[in-house]
N, C-alpha and C. Protein backbone atom coordinates (compact mmCIF):
# COMPACT_ATOMS: atom_id res chain seq x y z
N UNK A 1 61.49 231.91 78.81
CA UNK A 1 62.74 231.53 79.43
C UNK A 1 63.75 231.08 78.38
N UNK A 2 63.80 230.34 77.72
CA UNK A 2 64.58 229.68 76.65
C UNK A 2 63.92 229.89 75.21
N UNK A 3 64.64 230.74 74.33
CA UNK A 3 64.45 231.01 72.83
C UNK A 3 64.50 229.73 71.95
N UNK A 4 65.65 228.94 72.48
CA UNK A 4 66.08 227.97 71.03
C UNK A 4 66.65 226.92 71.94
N UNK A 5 66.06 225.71 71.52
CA UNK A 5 66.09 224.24 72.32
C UNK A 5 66.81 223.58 71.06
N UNK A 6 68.05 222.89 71.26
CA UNK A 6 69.09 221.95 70.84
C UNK A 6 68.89 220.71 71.80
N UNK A 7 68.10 219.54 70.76
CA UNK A 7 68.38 218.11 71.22
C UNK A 7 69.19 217.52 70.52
N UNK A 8 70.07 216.13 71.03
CA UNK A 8 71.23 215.65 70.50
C UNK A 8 70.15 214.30 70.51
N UNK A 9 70.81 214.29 68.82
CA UNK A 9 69.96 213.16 68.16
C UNK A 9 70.28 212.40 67.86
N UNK A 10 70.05 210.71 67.64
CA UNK A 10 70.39 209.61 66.97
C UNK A 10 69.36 208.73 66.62
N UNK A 11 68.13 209.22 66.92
CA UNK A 11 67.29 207.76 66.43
C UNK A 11 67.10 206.84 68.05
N UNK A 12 68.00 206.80 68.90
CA UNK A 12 67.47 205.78 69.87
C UNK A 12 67.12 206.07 70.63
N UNK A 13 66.28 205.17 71.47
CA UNK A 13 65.20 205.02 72.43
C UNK A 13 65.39 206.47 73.86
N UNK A 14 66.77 206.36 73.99
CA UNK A 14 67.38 207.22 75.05
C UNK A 14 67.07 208.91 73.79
N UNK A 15 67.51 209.46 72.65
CA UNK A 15 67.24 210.08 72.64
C UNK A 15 65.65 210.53 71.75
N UNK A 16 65.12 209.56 71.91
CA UNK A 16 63.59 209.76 71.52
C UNK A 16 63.00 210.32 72.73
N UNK A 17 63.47 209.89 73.84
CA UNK A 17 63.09 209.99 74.86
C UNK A 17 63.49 212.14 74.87
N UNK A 18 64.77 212.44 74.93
CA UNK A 18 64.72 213.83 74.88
C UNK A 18 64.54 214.70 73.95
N UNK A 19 64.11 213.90 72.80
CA UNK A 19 63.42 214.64 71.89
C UNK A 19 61.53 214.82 72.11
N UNK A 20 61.50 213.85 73.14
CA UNK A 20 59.59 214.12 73.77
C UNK A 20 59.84 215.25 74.45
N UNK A 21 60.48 215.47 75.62
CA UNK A 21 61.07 216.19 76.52
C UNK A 21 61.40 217.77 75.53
N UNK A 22 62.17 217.37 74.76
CA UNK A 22 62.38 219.07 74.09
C UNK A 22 61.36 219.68 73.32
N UNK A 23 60.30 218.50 72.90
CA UNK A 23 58.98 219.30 72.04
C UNK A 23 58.23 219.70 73.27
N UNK A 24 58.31 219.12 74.09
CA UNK A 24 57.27 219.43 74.97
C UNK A 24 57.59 221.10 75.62
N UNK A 25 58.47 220.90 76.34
CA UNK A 25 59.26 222.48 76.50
C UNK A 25 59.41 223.52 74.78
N UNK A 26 59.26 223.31 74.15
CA UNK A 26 58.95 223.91 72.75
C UNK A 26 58.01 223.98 72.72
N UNK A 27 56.92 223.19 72.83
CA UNK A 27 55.48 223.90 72.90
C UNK A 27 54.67 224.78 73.69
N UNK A 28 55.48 224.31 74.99
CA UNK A 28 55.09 225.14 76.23
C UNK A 28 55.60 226.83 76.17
N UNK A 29 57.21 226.77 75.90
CA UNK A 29 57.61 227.69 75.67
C UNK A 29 57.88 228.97 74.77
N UNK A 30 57.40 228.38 73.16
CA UNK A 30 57.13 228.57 72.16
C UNK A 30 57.80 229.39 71.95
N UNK A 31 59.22 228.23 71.85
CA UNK A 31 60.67 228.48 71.26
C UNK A 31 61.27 227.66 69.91
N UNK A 32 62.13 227.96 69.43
CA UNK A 32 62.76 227.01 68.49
C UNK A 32 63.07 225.76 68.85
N UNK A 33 62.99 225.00 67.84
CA UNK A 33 63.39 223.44 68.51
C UNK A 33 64.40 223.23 67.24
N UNK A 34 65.63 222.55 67.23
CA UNK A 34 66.42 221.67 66.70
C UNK A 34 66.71 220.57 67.21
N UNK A 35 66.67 219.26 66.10
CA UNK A 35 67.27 218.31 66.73
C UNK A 35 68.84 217.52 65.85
N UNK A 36 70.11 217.84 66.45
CA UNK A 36 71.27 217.61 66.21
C UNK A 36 71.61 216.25 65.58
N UNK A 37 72.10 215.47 64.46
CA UNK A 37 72.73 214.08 64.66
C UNK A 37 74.27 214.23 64.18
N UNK A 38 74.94 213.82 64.78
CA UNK A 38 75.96 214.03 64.65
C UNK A 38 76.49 212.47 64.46
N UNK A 39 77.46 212.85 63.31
CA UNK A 39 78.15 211.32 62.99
C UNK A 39 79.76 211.09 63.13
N UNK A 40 80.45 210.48 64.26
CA UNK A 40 81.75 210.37 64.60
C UNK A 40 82.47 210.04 62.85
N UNK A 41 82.80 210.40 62.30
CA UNK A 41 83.81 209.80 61.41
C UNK A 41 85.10 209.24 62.43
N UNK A 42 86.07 208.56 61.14
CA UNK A 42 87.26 207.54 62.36
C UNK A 42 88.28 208.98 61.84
N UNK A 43 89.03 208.83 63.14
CA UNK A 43 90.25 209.42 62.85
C UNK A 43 91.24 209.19 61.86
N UNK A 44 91.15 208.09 61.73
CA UNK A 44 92.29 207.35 60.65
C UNK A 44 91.84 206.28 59.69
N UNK A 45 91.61 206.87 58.67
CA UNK A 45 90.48 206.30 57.64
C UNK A 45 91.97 205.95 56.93
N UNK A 46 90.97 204.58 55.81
CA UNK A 46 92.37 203.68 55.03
C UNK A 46 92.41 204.85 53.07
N UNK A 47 91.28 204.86 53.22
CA UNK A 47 91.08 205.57 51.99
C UNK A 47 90.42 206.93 52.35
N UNK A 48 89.95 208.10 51.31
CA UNK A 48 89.29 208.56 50.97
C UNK A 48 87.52 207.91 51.03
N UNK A 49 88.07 207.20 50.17
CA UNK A 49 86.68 206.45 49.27
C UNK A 49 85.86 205.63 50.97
N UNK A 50 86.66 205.17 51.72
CA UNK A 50 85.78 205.03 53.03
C UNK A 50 85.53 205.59 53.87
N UNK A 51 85.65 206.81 53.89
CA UNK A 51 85.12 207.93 54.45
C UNK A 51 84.10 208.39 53.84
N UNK A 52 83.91 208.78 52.63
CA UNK A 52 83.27 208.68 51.67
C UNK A 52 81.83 207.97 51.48
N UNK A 53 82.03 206.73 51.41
CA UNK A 53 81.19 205.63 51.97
C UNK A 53 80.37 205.92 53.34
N UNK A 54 81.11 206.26 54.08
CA UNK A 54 80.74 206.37 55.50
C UNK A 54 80.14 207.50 55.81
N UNK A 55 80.34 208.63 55.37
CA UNK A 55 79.03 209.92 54.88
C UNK A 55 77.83 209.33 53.92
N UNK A 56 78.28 208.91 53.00
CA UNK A 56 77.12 208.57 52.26
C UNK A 56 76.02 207.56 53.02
N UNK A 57 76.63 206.43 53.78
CA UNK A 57 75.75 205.69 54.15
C UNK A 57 74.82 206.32 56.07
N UNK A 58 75.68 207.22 56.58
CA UNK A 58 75.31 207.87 57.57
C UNK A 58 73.90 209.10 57.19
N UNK A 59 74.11 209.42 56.12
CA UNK A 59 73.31 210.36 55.62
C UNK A 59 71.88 209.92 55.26
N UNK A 60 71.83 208.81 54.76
CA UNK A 60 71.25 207.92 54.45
C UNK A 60 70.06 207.50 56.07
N UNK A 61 71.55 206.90 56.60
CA UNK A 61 70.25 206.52 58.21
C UNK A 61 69.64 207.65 58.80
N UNK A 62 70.88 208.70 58.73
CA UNK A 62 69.69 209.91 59.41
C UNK A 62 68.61 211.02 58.72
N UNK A 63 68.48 210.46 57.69
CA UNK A 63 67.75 211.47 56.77
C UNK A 63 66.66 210.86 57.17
N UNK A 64 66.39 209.25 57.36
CA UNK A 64 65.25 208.95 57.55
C UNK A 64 64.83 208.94 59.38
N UNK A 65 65.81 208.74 60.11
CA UNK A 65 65.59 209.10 61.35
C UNK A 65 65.31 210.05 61.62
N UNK A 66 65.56 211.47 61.16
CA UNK A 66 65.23 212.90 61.44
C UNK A 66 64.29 213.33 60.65
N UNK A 67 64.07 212.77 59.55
CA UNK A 67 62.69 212.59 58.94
C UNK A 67 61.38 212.45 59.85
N UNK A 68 61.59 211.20 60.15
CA UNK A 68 60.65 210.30 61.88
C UNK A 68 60.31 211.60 62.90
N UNK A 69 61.41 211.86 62.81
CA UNK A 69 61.66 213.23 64.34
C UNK A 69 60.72 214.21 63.61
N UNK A 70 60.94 215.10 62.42
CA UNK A 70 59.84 215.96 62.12
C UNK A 70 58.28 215.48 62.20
N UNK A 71 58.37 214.32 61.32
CA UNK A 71 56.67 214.21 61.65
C UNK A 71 56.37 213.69 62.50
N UNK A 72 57.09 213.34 64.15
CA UNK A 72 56.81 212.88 65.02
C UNK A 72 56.45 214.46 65.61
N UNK A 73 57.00 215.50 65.72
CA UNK A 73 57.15 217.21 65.81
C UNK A 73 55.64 217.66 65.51
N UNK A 74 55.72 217.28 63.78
CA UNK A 74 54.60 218.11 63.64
C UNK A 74 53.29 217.65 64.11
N UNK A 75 53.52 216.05 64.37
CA UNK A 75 52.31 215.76 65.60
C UNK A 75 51.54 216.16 66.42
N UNK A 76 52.82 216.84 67.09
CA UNK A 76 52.57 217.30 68.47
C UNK A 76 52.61 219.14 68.21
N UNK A 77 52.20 219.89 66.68
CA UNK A 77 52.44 220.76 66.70
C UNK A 77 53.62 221.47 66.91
N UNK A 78 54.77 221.20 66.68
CA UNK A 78 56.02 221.48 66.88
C UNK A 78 56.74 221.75 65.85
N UNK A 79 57.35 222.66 65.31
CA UNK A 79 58.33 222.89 63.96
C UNK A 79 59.58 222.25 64.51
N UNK A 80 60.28 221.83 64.40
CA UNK A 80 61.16 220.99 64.49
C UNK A 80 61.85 221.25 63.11
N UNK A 81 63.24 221.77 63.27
CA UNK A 81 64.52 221.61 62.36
C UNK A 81 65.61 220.75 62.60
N UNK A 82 66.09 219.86 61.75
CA UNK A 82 67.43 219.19 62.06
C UNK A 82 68.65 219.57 61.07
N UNK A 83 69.34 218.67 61.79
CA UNK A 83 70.64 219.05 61.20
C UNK A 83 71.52 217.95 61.34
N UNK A 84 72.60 217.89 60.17
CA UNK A 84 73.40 216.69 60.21
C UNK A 84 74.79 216.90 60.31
N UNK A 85 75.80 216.87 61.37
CA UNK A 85 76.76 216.82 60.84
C UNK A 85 77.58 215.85 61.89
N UNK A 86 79.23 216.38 61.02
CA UNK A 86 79.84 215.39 61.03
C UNK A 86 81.34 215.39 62.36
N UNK A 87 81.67 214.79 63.09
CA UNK A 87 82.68 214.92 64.24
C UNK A 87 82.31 214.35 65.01
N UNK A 88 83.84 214.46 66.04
CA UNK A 88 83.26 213.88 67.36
C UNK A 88 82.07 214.69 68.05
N UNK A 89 80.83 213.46 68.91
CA UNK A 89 80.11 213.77 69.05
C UNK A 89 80.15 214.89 69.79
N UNK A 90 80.57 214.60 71.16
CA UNK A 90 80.64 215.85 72.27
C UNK A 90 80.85 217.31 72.05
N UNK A 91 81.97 216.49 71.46
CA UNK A 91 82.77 218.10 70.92
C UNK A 91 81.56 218.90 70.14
N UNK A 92 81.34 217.99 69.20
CA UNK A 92 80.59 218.95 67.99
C UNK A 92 79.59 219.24 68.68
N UNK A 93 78.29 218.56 69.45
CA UNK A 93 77.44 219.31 70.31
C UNK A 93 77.31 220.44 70.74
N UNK A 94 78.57 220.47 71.66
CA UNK A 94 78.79 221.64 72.61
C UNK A 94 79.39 223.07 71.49
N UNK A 95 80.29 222.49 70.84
CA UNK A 95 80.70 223.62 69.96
C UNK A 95 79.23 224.29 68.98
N UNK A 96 78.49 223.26 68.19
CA UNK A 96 77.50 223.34 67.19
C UNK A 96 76.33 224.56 68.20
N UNK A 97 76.19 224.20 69.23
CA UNK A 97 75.37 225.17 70.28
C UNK A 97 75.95 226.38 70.53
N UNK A 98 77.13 226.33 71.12
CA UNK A 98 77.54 227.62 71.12
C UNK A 98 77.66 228.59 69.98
N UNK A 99 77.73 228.18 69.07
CA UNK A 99 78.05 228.57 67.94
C UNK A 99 76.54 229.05 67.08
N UNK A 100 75.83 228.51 67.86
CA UNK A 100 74.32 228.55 67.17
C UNK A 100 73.43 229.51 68.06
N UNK A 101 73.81 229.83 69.31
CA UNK A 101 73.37 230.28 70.18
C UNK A 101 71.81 229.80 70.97
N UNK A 102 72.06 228.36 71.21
CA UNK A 102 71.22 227.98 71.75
C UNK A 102 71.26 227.98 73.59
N UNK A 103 70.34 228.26 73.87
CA UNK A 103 70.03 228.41 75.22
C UNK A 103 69.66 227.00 76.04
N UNK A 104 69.41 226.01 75.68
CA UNK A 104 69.45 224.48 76.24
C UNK A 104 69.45 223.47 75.12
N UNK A 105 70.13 222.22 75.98
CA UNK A 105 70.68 221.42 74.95
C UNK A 105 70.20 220.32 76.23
N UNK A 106 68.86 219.42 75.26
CA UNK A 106 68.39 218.18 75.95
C UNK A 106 69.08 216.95 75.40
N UNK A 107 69.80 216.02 76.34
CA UNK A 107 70.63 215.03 75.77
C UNK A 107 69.80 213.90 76.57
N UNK A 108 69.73 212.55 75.88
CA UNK A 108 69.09 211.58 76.72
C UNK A 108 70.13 211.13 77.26
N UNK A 109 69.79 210.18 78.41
CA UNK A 109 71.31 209.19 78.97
C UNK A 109 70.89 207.52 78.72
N UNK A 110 71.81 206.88 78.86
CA UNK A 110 71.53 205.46 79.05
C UNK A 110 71.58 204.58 80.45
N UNK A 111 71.56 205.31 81.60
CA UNK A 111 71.48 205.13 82.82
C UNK A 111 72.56 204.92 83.55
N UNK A 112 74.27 204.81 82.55
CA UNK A 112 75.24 203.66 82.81
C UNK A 112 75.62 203.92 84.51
N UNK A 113 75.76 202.83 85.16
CA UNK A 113 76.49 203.01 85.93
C UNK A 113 77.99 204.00 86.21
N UNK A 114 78.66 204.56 87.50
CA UNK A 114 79.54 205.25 87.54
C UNK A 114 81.06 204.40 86.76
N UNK A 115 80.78 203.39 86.94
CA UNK A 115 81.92 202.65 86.06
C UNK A 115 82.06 202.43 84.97
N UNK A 116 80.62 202.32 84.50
CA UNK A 116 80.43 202.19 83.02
C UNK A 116 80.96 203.23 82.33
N UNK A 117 80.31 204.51 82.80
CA UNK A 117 81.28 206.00 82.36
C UNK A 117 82.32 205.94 82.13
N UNK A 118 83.14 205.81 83.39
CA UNK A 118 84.46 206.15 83.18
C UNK A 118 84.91 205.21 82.79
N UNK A 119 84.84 203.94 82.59
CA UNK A 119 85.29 203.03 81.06
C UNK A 119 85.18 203.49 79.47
N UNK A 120 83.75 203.57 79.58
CA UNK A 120 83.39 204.16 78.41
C UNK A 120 83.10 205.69 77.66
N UNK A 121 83.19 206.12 78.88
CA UNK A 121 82.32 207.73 79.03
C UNK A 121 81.16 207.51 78.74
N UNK A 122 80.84 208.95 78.21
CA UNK A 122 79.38 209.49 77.94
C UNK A 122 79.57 210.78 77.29
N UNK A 123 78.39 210.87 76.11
CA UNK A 123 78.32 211.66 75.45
C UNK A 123 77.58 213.21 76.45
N UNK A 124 76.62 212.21 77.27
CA UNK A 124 76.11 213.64 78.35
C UNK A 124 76.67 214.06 79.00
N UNK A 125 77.66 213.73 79.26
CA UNK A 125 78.64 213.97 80.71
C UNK A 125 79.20 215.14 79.92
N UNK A 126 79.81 214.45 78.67
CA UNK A 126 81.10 215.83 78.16
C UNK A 126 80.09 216.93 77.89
N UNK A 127 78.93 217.08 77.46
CA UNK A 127 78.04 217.25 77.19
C UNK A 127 77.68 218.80 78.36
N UNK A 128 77.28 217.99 79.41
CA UNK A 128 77.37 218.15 80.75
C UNK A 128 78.80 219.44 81.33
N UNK A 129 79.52 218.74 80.96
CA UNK A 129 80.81 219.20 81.58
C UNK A 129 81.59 220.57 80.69
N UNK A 130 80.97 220.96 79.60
CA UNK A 130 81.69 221.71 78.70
C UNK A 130 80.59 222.41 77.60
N UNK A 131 78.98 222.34 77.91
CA UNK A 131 78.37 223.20 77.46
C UNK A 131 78.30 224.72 78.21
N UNK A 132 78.52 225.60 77.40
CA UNK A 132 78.20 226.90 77.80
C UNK A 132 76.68 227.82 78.45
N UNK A 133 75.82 226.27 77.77
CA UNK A 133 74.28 226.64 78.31
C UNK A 133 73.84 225.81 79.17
N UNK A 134 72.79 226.19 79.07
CA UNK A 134 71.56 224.79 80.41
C UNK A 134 72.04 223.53 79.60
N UNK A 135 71.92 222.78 80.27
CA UNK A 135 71.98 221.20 79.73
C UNK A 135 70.55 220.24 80.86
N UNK A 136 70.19 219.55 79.98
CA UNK A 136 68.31 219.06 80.73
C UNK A 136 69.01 217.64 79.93
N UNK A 137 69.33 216.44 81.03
CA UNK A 137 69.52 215.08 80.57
C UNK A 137 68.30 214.32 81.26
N UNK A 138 67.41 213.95 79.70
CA UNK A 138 66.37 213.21 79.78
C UNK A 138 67.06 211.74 80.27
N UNK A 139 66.41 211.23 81.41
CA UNK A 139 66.45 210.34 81.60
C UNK A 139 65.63 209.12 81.34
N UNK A 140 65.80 207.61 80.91
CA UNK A 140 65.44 206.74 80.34
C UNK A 140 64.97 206.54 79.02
N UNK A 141 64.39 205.87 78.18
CA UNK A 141 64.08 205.75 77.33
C UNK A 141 62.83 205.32 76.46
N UNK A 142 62.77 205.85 75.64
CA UNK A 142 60.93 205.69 74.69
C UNK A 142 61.35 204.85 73.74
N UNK A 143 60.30 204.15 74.05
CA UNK A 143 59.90 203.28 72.53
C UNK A 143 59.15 203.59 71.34
């Protein structure tokens, strides 16, 4: 059914949780697995040099978080590839998939209430609302 599984990654509990969820359908299905981290840079940086900073030190947290994610992968028998980049999250998700030609994209949620959203949004929703493929939102979270 599905060739190539895109999870959206950060290290937390919500998406540990759909990164169980996407090996598992990767093993079953014995398809590709990626798992995405994507790092918002600010729109309006004061320097260079803190932007700069702010790749360097992002690269840093997720090398070892997606590190975790592979040999948490090859655990469970799973090849697992990641990838790092850089933008708004949503956007880059949905674009990074299409563009990659992935056939589902597992995003965890954080349960928020309907208000909480639309105060704050959600990365699944846009996620949700503007992927071109399946979208599978793992719900709750692993420790």
């Amino acid at each position: 059914m599905y060739r190539k599984i895109m999870v959206a990654y950060d290290g937390s509990p919500y998406s540990n949780k759909a990164l169980s969820v996407g090996m598992e359908l990767a093993r079953c299905c014995g398809c590709e697995l990626h798992a995405v981290a994507v790092v918002n840079l600010p729109d309006y940086a004061g320097t260079v040099a803190e932007v700069d900073d702010m790749v360097t030190r992002a690269r840093e947290f997720y090398e070892k978080k997606l590190g975790d994610a592979v040999s948490r992968a090859a655990g469970k028998n799973v090849k697992l590839t990641t990838h790092l980049i850089f933008g708004h999250v949503g956007e880059t998700i949905v674009r990074f998939a299409r563009e990659n030609n992935f056939d589902l994209i597992v995003v965890g949620t954080h349960g928020w209430s309907a208000i909480q959203k639309l105060v704050m949004g959600s990365v699944s929703s846009y996620v949700i609302r503007h992927a071109a493929c399946d979208v599978l939102v793992a719900k709750g979270r692993e420790d």
